[in-house]
N, C-alpha and C. Protein backbone atom coordinates (compact mmCIF):
# COMPACT_ATOMS: atom_id res chain seq x y z
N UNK A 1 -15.65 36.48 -28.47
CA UNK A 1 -16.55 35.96 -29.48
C UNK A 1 -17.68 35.20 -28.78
N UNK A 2 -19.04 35.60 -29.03
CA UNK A 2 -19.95 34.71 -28.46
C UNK A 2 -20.44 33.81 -29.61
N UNK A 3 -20.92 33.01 -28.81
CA UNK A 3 -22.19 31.52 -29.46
C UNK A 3 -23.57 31.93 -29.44
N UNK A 4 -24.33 32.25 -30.38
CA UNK A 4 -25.48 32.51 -30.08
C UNK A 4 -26.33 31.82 -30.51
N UNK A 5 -27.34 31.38 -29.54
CA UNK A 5 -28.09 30.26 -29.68
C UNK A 5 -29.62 30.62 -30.38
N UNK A 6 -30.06 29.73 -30.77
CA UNK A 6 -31.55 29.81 -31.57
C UNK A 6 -32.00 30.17 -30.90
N UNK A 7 -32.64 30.09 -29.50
CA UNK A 7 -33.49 30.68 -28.76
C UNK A 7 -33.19 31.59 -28.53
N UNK A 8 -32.38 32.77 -28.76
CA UNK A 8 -32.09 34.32 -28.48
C UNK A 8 -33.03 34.64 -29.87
N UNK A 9 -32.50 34.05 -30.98
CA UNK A 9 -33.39 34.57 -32.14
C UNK A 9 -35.00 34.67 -32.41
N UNK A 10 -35.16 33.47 -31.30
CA UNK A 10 -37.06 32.72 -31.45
C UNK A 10 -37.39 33.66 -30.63
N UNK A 11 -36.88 33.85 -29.16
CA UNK A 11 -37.17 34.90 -28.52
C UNK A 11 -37.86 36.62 -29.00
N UNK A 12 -37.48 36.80 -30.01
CA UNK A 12 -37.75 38.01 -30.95
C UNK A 12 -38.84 37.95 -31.50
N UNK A 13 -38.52 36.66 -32.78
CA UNK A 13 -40.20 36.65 -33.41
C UNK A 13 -41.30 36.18 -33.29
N UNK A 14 -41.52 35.44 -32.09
CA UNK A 14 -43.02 35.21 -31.46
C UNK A 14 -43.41 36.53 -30.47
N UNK A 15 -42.36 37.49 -30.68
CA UNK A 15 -42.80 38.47 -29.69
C UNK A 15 -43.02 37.64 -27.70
N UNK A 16 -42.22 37.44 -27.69
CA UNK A 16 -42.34 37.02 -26.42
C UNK A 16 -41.52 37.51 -25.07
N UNK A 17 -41.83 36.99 -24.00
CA UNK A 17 -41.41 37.83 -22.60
C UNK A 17 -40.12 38.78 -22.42
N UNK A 18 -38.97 37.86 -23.28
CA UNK A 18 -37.87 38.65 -23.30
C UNK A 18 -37.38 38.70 -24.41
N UNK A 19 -37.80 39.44 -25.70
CA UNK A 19 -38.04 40.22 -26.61
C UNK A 19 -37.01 40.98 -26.45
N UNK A 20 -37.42 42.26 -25.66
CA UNK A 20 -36.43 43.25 -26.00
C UNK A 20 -34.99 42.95 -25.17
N UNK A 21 -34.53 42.19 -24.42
CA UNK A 21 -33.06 41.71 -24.27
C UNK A 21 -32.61 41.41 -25.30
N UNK A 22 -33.46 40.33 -25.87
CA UNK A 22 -32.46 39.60 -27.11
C UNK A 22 -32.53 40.96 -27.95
N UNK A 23 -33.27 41.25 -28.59
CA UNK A 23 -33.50 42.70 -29.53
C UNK A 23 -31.96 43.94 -29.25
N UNK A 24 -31.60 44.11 -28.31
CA UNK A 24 -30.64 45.04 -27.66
C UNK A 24 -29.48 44.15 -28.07
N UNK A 25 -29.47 43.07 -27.87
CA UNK A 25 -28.56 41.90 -27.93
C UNK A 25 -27.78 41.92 -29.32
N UNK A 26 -29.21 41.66 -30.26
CA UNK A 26 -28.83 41.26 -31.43
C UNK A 26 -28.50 42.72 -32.33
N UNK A 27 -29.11 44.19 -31.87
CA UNK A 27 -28.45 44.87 -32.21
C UNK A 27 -27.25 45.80 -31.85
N UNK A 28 -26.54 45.00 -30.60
CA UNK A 28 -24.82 44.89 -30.49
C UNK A 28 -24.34 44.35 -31.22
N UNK A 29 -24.76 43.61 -31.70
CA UNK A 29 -23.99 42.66 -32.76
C UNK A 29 -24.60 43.53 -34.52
N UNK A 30 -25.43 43.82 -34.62
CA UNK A 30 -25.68 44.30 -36.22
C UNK A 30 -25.12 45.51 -36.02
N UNK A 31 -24.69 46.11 -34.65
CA UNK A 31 -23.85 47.69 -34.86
C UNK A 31 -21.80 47.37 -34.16
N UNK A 32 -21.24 46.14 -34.50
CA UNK A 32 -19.96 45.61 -34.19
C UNK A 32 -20.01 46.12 -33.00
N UNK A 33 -20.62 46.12 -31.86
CA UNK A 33 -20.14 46.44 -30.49
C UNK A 33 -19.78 44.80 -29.69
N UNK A 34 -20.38 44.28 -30.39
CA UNK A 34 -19.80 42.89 -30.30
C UNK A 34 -20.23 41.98 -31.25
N UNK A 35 -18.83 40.86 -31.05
CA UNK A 35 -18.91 39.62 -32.01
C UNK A 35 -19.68 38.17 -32.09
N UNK A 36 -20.27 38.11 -32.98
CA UNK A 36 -20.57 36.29 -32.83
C UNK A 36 -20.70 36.08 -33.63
N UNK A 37 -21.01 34.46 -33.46
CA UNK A 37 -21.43 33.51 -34.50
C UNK A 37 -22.42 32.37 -34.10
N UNK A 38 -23.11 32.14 -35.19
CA UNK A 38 -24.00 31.05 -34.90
C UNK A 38 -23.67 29.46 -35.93
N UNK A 39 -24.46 28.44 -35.31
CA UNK A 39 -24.25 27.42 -36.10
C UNK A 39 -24.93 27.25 -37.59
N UNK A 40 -24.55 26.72 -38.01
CA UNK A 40 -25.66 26.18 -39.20
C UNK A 40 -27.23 25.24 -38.76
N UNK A 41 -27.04 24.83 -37.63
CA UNK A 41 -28.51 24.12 -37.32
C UNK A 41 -29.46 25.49 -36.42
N UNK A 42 -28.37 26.60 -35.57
CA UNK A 42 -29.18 27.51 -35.51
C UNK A 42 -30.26 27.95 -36.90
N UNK A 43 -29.31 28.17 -37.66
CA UNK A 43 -30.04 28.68 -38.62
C UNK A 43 -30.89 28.36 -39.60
N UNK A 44 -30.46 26.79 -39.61
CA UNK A 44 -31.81 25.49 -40.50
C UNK A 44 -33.28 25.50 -39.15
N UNK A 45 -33.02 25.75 -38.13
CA UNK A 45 -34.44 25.76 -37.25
C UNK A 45 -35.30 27.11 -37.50
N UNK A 46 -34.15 27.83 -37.38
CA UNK A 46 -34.88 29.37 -37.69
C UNK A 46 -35.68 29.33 -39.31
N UNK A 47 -35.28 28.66 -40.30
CA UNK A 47 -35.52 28.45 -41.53
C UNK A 47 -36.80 27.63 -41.49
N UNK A 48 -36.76 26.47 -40.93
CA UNK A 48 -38.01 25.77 -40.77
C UNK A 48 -39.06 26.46 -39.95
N UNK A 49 -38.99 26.68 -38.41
CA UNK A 49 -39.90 27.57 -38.44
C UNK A 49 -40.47 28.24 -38.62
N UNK A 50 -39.66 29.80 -39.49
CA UNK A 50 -40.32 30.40 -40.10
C UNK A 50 -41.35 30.21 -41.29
N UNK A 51 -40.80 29.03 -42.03
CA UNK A 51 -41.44 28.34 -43.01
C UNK A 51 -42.75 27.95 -42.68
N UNK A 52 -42.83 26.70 -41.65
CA UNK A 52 -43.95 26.59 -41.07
C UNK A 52 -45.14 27.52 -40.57
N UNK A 53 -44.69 28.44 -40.29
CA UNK A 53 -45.33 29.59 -40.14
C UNK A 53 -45.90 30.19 -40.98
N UNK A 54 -45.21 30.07 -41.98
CA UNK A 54 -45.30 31.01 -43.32
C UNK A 54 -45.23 32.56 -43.22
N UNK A 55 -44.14 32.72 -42.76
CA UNK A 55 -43.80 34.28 -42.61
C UNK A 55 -42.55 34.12 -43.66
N UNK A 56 -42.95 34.42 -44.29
CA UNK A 56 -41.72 34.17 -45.65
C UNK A 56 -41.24 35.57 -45.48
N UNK A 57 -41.82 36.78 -45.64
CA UNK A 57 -41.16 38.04 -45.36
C UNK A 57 -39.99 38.39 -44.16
N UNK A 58 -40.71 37.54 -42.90
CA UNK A 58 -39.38 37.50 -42.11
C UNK A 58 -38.14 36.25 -42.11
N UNK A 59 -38.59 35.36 -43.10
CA UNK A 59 -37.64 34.75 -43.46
C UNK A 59 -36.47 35.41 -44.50
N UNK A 60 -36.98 36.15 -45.50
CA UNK A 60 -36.48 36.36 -46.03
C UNK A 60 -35.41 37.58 -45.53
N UNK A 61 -35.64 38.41 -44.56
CA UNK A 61 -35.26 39.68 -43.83
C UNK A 61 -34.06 38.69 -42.70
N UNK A 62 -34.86 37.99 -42.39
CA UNK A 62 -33.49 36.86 -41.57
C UNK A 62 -32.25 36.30 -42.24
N UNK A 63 -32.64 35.96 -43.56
CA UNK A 63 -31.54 35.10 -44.62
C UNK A 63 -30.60 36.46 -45.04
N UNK A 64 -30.96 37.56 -45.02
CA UNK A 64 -30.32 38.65 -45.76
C UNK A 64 -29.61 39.32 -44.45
N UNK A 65 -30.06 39.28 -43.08
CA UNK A 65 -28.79 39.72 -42.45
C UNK A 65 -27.77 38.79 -41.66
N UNK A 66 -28.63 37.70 -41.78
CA UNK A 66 -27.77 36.46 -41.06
C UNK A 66 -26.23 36.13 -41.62
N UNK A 67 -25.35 36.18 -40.77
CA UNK A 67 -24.11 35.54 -41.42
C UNK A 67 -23.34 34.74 -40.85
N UNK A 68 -23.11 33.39 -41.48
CA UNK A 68 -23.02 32.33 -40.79
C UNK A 68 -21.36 32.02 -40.98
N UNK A 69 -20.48 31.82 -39.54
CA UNK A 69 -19.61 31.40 -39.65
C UNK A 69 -18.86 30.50 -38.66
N UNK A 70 -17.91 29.80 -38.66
CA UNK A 70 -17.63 28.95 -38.29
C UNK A 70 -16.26 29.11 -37.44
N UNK A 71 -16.15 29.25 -36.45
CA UNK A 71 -15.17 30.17 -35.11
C UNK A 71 -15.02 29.02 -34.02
N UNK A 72 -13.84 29.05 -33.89
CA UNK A 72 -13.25 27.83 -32.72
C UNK A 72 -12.87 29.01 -31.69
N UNK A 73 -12.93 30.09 -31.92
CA UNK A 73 -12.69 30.51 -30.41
C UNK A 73 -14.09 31.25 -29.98
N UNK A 74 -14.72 30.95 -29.71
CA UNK A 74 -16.16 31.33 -28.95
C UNK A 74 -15.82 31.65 -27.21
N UNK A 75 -15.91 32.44 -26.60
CA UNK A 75 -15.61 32.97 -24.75
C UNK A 75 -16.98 32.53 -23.92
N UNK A 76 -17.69 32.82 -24.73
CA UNK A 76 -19.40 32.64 -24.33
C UNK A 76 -20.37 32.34 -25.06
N UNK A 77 -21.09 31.61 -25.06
CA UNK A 77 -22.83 30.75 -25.24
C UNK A 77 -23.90 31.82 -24.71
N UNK A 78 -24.46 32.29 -25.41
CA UNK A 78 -25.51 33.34 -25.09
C UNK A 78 -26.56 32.18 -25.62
N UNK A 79 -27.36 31.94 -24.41
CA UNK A 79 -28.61 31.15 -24.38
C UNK A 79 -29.50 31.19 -22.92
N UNK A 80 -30.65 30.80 -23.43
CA UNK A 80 -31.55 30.86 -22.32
C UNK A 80 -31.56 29.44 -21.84
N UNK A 81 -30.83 28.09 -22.55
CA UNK A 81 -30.76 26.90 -22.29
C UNK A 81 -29.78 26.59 -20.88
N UNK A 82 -30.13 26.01 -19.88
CA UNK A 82 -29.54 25.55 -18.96
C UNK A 82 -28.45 24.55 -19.17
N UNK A 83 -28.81 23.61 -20.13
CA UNK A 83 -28.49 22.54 -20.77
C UNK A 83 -26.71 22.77 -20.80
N UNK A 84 -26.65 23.82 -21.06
CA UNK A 84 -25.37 25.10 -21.60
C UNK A 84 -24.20 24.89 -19.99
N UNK A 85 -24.70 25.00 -19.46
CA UNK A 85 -24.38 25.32 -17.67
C UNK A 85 -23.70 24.35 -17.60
N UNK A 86 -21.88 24.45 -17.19
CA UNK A 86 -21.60 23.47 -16.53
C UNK A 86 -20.48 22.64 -17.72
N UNK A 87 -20.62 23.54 -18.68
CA UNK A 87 -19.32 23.17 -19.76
C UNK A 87 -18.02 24.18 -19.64
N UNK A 88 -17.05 23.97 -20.67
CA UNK A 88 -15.97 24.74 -20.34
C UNK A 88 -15.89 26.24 -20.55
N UNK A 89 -17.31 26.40 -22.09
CA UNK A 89 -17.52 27.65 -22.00
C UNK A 89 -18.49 28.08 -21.11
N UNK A 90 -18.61 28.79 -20.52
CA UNK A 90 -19.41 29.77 -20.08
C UNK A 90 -20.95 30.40 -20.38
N UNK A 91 -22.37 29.87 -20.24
CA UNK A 91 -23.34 30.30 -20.88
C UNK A 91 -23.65 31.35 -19.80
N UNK A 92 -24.05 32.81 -21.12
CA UNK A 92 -24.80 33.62 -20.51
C UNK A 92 -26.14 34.27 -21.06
N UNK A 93 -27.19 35.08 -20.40
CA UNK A 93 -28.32 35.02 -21.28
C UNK A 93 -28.15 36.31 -21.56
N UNK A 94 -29.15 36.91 -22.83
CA UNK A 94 -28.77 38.32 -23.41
C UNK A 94 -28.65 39.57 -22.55
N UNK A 95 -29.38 39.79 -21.84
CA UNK A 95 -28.96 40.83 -20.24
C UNK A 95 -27.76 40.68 -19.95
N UNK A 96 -27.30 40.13 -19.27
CA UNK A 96 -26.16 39.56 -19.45
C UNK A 96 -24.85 40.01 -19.78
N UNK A 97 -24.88 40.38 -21.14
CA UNK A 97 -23.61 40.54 -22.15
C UNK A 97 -24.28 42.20 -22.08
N UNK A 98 -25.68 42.61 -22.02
CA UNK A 98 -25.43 44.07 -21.80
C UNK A 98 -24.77 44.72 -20.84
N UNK A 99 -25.18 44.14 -19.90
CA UNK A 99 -24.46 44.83 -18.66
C UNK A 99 -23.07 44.82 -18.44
N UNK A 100 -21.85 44.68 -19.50
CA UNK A 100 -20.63 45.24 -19.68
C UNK A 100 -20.45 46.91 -19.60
């Protein structure tokens, strides 16, 4: 079971450098080749930003496949955060978990 962090998701919709990792990433997970979960503050940042933005269309496309649950056994932290490094789980970044 992975942890997947907000910045795999932000990574996507500013269109930025590593885009298509997370993109491959996140559709292992929308086709069950693998599992996760995210927090609820992942998903209140993703909510505000988009807001701020005012991309309500991809807010709304986010709220409808997002599913939020709450898992005590997590193996891995999929993040680009360092911050991550150096706890009991294991952070890895979306490349990463492809190369299984």
């Amino acid at each position: 079971m992975y942890l997947i962090d907000t910045n795999t998701f932000l990574e996507v919709m500013p269109s930025r450098s590593r885009k298509d990792e997370c993109k491959q990433l996140l559709a292992m997970l929308k086709n069950g080749k693998i599992s996760g979960v995210v927090t609820d503050f992942t998903i209140h940042s993703i909510i505000v930003l988009l807001d701020r933005l005012r991309k309500l269309k991809e807010l709304k496309k986010f709220l409808l496949i997002i599913t939020a649950v709450i898992s005590i056994n997590v193996d891995i932290i999929i993040s680009f955060d360092k911050n991550f490094d150096g706890l009991k789980i294991p952070r890895k970044e979306p490349a990463q978990i492809q190369q299984k």
